[in-house]
Protein backbone atom coordinates (compact mmCIF):
# COMPACT_ATOMS: atom_id res chain seq x y z
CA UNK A 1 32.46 -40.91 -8.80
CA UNK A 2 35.61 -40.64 -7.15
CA UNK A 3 36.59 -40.60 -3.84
CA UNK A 4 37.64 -37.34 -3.87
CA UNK A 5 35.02 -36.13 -5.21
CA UNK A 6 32.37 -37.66 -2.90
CA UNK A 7 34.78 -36.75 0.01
CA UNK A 8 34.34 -32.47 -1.31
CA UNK A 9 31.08 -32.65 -1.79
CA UNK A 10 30.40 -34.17 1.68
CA UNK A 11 32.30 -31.71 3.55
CA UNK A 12 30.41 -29.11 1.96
CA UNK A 13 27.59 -30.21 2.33
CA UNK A 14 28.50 -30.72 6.25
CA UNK A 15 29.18 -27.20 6.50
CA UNK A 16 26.09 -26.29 5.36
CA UNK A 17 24.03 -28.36 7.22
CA UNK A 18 26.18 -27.65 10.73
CA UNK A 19 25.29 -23.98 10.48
CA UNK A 20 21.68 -24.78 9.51
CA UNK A 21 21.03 -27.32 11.82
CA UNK A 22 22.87 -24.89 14.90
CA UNK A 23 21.74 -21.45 14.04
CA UNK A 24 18.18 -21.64 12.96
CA UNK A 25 16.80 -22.38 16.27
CA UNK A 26 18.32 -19.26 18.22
CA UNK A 27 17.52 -16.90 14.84
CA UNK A 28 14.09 -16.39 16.17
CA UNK A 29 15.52 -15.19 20.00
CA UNK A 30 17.92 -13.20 18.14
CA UNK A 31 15.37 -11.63 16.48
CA UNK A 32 13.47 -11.01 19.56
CA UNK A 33 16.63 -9.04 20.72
CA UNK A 34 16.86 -6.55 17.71
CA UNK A 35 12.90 -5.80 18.72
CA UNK A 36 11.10 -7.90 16.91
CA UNK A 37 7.71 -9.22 18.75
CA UNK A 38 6.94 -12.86 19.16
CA UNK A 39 4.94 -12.81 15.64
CA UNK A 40 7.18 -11.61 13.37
CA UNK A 41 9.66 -13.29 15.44
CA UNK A 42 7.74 -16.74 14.39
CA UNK A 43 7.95 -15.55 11.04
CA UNK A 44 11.23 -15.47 10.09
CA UNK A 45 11.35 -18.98 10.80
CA UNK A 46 8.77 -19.25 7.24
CA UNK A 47 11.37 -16.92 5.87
CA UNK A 48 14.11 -18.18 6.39
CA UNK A 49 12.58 -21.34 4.28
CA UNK A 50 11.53 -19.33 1.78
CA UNK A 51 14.41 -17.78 0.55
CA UNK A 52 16.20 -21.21 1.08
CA UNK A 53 13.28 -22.67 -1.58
CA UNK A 54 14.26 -19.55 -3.90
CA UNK A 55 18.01 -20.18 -3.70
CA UNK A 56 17.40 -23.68 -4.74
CA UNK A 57 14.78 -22.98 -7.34
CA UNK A 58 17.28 -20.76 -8.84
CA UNK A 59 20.45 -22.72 -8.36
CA UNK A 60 18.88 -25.44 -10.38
CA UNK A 61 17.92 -23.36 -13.15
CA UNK A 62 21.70 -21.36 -13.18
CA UNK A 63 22.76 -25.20 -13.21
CA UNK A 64 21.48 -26.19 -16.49
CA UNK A 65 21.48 -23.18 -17.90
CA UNK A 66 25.01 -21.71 -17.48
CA UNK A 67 26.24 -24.86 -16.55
CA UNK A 68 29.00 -23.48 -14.62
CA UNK A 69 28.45 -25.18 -11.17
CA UNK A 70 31.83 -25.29 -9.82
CA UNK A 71 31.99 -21.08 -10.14
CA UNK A 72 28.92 -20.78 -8.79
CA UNK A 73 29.20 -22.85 -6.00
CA UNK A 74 32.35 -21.12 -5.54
CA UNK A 75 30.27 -17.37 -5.85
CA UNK A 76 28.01 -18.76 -2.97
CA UNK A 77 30.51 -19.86 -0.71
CA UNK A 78 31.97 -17.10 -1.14
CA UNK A 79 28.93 -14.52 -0.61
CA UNK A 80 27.80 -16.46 2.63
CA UNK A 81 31.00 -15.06 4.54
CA UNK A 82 30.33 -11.75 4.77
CA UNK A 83 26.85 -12.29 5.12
CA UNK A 84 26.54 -14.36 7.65
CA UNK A 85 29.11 -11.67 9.90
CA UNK A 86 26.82 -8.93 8.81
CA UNK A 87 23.88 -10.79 10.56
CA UNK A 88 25.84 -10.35 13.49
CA UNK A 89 26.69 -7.08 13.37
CA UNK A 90 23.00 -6.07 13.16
CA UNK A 91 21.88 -3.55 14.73
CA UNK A 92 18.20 -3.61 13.70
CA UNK A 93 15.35 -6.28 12.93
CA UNK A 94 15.75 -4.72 9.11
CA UNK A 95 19.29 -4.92 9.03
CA UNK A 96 19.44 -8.96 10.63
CA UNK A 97 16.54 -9.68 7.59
CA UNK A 98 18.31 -8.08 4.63
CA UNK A 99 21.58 -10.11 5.96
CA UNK A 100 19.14 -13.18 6.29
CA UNK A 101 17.71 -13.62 3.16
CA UNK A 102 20.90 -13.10 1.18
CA UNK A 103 22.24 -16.06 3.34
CA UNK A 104 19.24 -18.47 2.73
CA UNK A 105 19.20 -17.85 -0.31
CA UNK A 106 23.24 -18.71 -0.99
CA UNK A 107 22.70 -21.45 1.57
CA UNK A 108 19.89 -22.98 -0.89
CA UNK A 109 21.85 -22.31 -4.24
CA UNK A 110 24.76 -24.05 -2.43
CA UNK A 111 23.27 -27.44 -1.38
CA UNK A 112 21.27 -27.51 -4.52
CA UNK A 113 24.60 -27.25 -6.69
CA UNK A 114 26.40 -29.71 -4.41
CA UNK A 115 23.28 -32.83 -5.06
CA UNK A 116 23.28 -31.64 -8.81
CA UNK A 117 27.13 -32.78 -8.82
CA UNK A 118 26.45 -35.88 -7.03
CA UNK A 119 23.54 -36.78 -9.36
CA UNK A 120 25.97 -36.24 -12.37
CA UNK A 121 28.83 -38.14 -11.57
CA UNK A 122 27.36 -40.91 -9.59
CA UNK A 123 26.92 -44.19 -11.09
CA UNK A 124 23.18 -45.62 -12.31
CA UNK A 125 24.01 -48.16 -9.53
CA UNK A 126 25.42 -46.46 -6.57
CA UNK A 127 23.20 -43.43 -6.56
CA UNK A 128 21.13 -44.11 -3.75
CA UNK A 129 24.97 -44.82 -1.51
CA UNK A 130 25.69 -41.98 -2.59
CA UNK A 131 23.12 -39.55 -1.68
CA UNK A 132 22.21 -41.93 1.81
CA UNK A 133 25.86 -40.90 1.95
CA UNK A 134 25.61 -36.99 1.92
CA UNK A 135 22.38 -37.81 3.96
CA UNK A 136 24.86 -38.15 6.77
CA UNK A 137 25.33 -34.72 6.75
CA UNK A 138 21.81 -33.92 8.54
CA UNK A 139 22.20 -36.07 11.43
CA UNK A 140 25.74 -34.95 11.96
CA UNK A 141 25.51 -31.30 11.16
CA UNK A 142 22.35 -31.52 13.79
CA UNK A 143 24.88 -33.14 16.75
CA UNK A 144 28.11 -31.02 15.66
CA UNK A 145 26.16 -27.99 15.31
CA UNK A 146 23.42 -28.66 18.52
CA UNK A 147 26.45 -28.84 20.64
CA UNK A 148 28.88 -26.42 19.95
CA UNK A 149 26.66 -23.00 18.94
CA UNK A 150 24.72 -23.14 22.37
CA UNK A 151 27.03 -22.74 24.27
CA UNK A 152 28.79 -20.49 21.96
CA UNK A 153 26.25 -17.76 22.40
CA UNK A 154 26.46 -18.44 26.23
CA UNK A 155 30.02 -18.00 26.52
CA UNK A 156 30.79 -14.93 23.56
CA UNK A 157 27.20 -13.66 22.45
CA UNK A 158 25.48 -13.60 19.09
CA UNK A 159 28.47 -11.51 17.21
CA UNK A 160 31.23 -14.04 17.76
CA UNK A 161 29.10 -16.29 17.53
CA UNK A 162 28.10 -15.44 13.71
CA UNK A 163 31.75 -14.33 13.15
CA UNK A 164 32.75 -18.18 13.89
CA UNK A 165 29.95 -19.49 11.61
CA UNK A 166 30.71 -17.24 8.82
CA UNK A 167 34.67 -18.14 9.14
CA UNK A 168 33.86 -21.93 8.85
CA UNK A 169 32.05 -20.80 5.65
CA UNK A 170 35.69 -20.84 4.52
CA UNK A 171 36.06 -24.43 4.20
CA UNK A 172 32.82 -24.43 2.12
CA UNK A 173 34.74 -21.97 -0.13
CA UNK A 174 37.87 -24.26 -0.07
CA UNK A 175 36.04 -27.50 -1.00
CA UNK A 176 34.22 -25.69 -4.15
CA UNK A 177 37.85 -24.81 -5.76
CA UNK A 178 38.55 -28.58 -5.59
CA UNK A 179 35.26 -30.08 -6.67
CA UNK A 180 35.62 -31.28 -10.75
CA UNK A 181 32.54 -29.98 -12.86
CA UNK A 182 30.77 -31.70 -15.84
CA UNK A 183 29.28 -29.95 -18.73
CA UNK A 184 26.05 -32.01 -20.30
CA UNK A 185 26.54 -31.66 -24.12
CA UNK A 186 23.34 -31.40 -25.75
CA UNK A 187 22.33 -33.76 -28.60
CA UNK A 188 23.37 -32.07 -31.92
CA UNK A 189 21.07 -31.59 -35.27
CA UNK A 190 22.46 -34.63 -36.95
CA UNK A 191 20.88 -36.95 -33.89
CA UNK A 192 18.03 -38.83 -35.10
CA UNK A 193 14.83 -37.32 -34.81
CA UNK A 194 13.86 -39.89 -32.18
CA UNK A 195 16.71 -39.09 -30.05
CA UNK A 196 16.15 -35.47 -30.02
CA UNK A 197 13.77 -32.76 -27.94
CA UNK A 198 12.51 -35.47 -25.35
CA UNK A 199 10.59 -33.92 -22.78
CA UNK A 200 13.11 -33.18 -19.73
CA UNK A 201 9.95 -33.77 -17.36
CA UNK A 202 7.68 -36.78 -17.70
CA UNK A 203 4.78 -37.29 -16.12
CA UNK A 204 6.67 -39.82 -12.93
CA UNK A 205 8.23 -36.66 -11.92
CA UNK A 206 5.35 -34.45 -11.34
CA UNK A 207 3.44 -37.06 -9.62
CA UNK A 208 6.99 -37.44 -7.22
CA UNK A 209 7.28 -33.46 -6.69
CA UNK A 210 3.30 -33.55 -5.82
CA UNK A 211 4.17 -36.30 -3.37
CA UNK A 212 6.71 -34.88 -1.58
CA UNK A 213 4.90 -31.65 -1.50
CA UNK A 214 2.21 -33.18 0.40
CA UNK A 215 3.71 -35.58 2.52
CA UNK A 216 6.55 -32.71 3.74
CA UNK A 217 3.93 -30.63 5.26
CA UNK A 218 4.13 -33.02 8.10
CA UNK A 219 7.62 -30.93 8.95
CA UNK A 220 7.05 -27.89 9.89
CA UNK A 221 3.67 -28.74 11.64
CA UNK A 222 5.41 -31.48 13.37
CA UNK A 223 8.32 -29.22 14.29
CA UNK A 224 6.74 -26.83 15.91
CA UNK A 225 3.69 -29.12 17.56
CA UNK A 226 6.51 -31.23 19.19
CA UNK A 227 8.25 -27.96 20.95
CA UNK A 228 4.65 -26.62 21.71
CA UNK A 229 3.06 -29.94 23.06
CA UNK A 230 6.41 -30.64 25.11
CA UNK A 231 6.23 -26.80 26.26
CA UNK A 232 2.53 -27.33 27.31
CA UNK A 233 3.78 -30.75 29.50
CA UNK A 234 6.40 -28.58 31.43
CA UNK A 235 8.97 -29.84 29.81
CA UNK A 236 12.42 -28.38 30.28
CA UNK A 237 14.24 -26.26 27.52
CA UNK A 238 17.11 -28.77 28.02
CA UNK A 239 14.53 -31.78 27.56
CA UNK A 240 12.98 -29.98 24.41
CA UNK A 241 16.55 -29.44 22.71
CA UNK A 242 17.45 -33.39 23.34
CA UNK A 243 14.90 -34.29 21.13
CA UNK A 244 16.75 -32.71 17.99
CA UNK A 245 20.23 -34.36 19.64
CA UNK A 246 18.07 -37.71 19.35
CA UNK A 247 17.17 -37.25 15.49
CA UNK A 248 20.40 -36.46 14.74
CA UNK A 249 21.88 -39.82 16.16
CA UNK A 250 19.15 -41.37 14.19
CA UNK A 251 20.36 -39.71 11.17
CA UNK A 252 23.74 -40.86 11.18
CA UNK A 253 23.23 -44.06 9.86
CA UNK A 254 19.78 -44.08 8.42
CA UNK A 255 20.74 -42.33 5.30
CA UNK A 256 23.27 -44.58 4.12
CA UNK A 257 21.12 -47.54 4.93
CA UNK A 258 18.30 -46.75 3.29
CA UNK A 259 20.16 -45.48 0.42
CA UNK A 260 21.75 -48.70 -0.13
CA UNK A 261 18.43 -50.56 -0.57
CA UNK A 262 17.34 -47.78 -2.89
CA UNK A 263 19.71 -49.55 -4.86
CA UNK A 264 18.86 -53.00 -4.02
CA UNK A 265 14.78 -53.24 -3.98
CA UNK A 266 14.13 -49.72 -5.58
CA UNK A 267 13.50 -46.16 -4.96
CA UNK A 268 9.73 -46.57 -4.40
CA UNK A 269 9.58 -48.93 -1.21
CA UNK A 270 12.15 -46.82 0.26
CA UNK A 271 10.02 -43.76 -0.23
CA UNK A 272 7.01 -45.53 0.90
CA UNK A 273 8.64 -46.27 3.97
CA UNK A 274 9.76 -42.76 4.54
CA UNK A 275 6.55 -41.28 4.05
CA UNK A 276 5.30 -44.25 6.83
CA UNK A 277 7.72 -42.22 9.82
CA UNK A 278 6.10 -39.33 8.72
CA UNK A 279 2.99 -40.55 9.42
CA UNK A 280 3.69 -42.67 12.65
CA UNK A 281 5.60 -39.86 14.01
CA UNK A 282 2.66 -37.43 13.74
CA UNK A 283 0.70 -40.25 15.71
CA UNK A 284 3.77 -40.67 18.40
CA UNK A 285 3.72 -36.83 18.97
CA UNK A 286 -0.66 -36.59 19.34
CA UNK A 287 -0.08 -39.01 21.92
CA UNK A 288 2.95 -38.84 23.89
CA UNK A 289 3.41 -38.35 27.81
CA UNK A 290 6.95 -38.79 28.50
CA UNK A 291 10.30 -37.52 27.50
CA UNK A 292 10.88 -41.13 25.87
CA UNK A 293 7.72 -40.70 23.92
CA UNK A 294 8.89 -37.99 22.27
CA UNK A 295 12.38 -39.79 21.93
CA UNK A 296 10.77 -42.33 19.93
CA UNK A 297 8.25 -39.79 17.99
CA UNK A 298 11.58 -37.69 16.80
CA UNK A 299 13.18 -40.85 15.43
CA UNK A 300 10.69 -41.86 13.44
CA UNK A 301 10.37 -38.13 12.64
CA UNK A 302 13.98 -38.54 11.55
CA UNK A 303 13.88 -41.62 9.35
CA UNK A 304 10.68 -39.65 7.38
CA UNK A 305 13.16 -36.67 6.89
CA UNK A 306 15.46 -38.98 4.99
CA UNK A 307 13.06 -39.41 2.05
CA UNK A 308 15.12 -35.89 0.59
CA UNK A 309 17.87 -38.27 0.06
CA UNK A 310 16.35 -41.51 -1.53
CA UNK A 311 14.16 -39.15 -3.18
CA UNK A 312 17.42 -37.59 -4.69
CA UNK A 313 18.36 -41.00 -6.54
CA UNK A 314 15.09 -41.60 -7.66
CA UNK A 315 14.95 -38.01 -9.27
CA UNK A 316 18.66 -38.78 -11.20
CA UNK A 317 16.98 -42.03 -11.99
CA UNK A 318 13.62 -39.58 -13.95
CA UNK A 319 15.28 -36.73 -15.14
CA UNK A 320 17.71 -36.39 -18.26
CA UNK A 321 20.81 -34.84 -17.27
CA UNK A 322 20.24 -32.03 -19.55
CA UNK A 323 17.92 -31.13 -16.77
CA UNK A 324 18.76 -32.98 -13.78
CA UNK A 325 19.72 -29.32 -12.14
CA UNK A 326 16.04 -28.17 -12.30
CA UNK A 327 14.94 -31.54 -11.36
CA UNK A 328 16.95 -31.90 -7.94
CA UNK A 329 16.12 -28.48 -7.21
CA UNK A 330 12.72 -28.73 -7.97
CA UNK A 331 12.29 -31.44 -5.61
CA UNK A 332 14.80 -29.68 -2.87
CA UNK A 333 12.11 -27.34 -3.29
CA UNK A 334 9.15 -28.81 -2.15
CA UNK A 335 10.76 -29.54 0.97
CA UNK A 336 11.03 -26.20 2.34
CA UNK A 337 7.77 -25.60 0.59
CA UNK A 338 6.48 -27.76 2.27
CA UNK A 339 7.95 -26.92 5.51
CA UNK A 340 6.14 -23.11 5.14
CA UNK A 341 2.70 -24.71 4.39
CA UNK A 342 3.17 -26.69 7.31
CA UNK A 343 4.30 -23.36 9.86
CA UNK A 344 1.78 -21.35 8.25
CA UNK A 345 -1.26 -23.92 8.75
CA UNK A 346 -0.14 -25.35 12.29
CA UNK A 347 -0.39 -21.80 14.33
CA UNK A 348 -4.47 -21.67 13.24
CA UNK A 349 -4.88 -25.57 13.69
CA UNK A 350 -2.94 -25.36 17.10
CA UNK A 351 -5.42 -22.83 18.00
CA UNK A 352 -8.21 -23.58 17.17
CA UNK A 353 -8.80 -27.90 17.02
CA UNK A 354 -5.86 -28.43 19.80
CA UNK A 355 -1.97 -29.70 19.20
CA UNK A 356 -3.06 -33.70 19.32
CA UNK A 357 -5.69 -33.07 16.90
CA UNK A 358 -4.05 -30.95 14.57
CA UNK A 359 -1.64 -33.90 14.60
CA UNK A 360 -3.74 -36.36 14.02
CA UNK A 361 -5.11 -34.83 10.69
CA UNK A 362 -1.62 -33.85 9.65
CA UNK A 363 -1.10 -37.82 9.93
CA UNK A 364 -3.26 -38.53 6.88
CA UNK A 365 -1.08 -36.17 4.30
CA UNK A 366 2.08 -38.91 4.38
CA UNK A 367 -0.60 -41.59 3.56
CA UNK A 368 -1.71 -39.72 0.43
CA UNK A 369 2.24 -38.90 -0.43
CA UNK A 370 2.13 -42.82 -0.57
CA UNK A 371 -0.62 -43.69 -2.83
CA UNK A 372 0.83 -40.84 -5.36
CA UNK A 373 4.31 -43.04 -5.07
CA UNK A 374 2.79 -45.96 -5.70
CA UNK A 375 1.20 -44.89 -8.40
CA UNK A 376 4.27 -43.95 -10.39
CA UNK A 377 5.14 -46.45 -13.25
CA UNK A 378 8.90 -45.94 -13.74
CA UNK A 379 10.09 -45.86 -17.47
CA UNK A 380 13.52 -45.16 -17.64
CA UNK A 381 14.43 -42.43 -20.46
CA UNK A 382 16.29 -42.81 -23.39
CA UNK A 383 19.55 -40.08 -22.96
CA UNK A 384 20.83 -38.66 -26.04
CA UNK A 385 23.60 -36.54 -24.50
CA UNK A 386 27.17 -37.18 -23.79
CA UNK A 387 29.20 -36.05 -20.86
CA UNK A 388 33.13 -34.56 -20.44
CA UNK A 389 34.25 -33.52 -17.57
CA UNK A 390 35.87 -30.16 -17.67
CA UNK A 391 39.03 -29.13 -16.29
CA UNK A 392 39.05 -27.59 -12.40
């Protein structure tokens, strides 16, 4: 891949990631304001991962199938302006949802096109460097974003506020005219019959998806158990907030790193390690007293989170590239899928067994996402297509 590219695709995906990371925790008081009650407020935070999971599940599809990914990446970047001013300009709870879930779901079709490009050009070699890479972007979209839309809102309100957000959608838009596609030519009828109609899924990849499936959970429970647990300790809004400040430091490098050794040892340890934070972390946060604690709980919380990006690589490494656009997004997916299991279940567990041991029993799901890893036996398929890039 070259530089260039890499260098597109990473601002892009910054973008994306900066909004995310700044916005989604103030969506829910917003919502309050429009007249929402604290329930439905609570669930638009499931919403808003939903219709993130359907923009991905559908970018990946529109990815293979049309493969047109530059245009559309261009169509979403270009949808997500107006949108995201619109949510602004609301002037009812219906009005700030319609806006919403057109935004999540351009904001999922987006960042799935973006790791389908970085899956195709990237070399067998480098793909783990190269997703740790755009890995970056979570950590530093979480401090660029944390920072700056706070005290936004404080200083302009919710309308400029969106207006901003939806105008730095712009460079989005700018690095999608640059970006260079690739259209996957599929094997012709005069390839051998051995080369030809390979299943695009095998059997590694489905025990992968149910692995991350199970082991993300352990995100949105963990999510909102931290905030609640620190909330119960009488813990500051200020101290709550550094927590997310503190994963994103962690994030900055963590990505790359373990990305690297994908590359080195193999995908597998690096996911097995990944799922470990998830588990330790949901241990840290049953336990912990002191702002530190939860310091410490968050990082490990962090380094867990980073198993989207190994787990990248390791799907490019599965999947044919015939089909590597429903294969990223696929397992995208199962992140935010994941993530609404996790909101949904929590509230009831939280309720009725107590934060710690809610946490405690959400502990064991990374430790089955491990044994399913394990259990993969990694046969590398035999690709009968050819690529050419085609022109920008």
């Amino acid at each position: 891949m070259s530089r260039k590219q890499l260098l597109l695709l990473f601002v892009g995906s910054l973008v994306l990631f900066t909004v995310a990371s700044g916005a989604m925790p103030i969506l829910p008081v917003y919502a309050l304001q429009l007249g929402a009650s604290q329930a439905m407020a609570g669930y638009f935070i499931a919403f808003a991962f939903l219709a993130i999971a359907a923009g991905t599940f559908f970018g990946g599809w529109l990815s293979d199938k049309l493969q047109r990914r530059k245009l559309l990446l261009i169509v979403s970047g270009t949808t997500l302006i107006p949108c995201t001013w619109m949510m602004g300009q609301a002037r009812s709870i219906w009005q700030f949802a319609a806006a919403y879930a057109v935004s999540g779901f351009m904001w999922g079709l987006a960042l799935s096109l973006i790791n389908v490009l970085a899956g195709l050009f990237a070399a067998d070699n480098k793909r783990g460097r190269v997703f740790g890479f755009l890995g970056l972007n979570v950590g530093l979209g979480a401090i660029i974003g944390g920072f700056s839309i706070g005290p936004m809102i404080d200083r302009w309100g919710y309308p400029t506020m969106f207006l901003v957000l939806s105008l730095f959608y712009v460079i989005l838009l700018m690095t999608a005219l640059f970006v260079n596609d690739k259209k996957i030519e599929r094997a012709s009828n005069h390839t051998a019959p051995e080369q030809r109609e390979k299943p695009s899924f095998g059997k590694a990849f489905v025990i992968l998806l149910l692995a991350h499936l199970i082991a993300l959970i352990v995100n949105g429970a963990g999510n909102m158990g931290r905030s609640l647990a620190m909330n119960n300790l009488g813990f500051t809004a200020t101290a709550i907030t550094s927590t997310g400040v503190i994963g994103g430091l962690v994030m900055l490098p963590f990505p790359f790193i373990l990305g690297w050794l994908s590359d080195q040892v193999g995908r597998k340890r690096m996911m097995v390690i990944c799922y470990t934070a998830n588990a330790l972390c949901m241990v840290l946060f049953a336990i912990s007293k002191s702002l530190w604690h939860f310091w410490i709980a968050t990082a490990f919380f962090s380094i867990g989170f980073i198993s989207n990006s190994v787990g990248n690589a390791f799907v490019t490494d599965l999947v044919e590239p015939k089909a590597l656009g429903r294969g990223v997004s696929l397992f995208q997916g199962m992140n935010w899928i994941g993530n609404v299991i996790g909101l949904a279940v929590a509230g009831y567990a939280f309720q009725n067994i107590g934060i710690s041991n809610a946490m405690f029993v959400g502990a064991v799901l990374p430790l089955i996402g491990i044994a399913l890893i394990i259990s993969i036996r990694v046969a590398k398929p035999s690709i009968a297509v050819s690529a050419s890039p085609t022109p920008r």
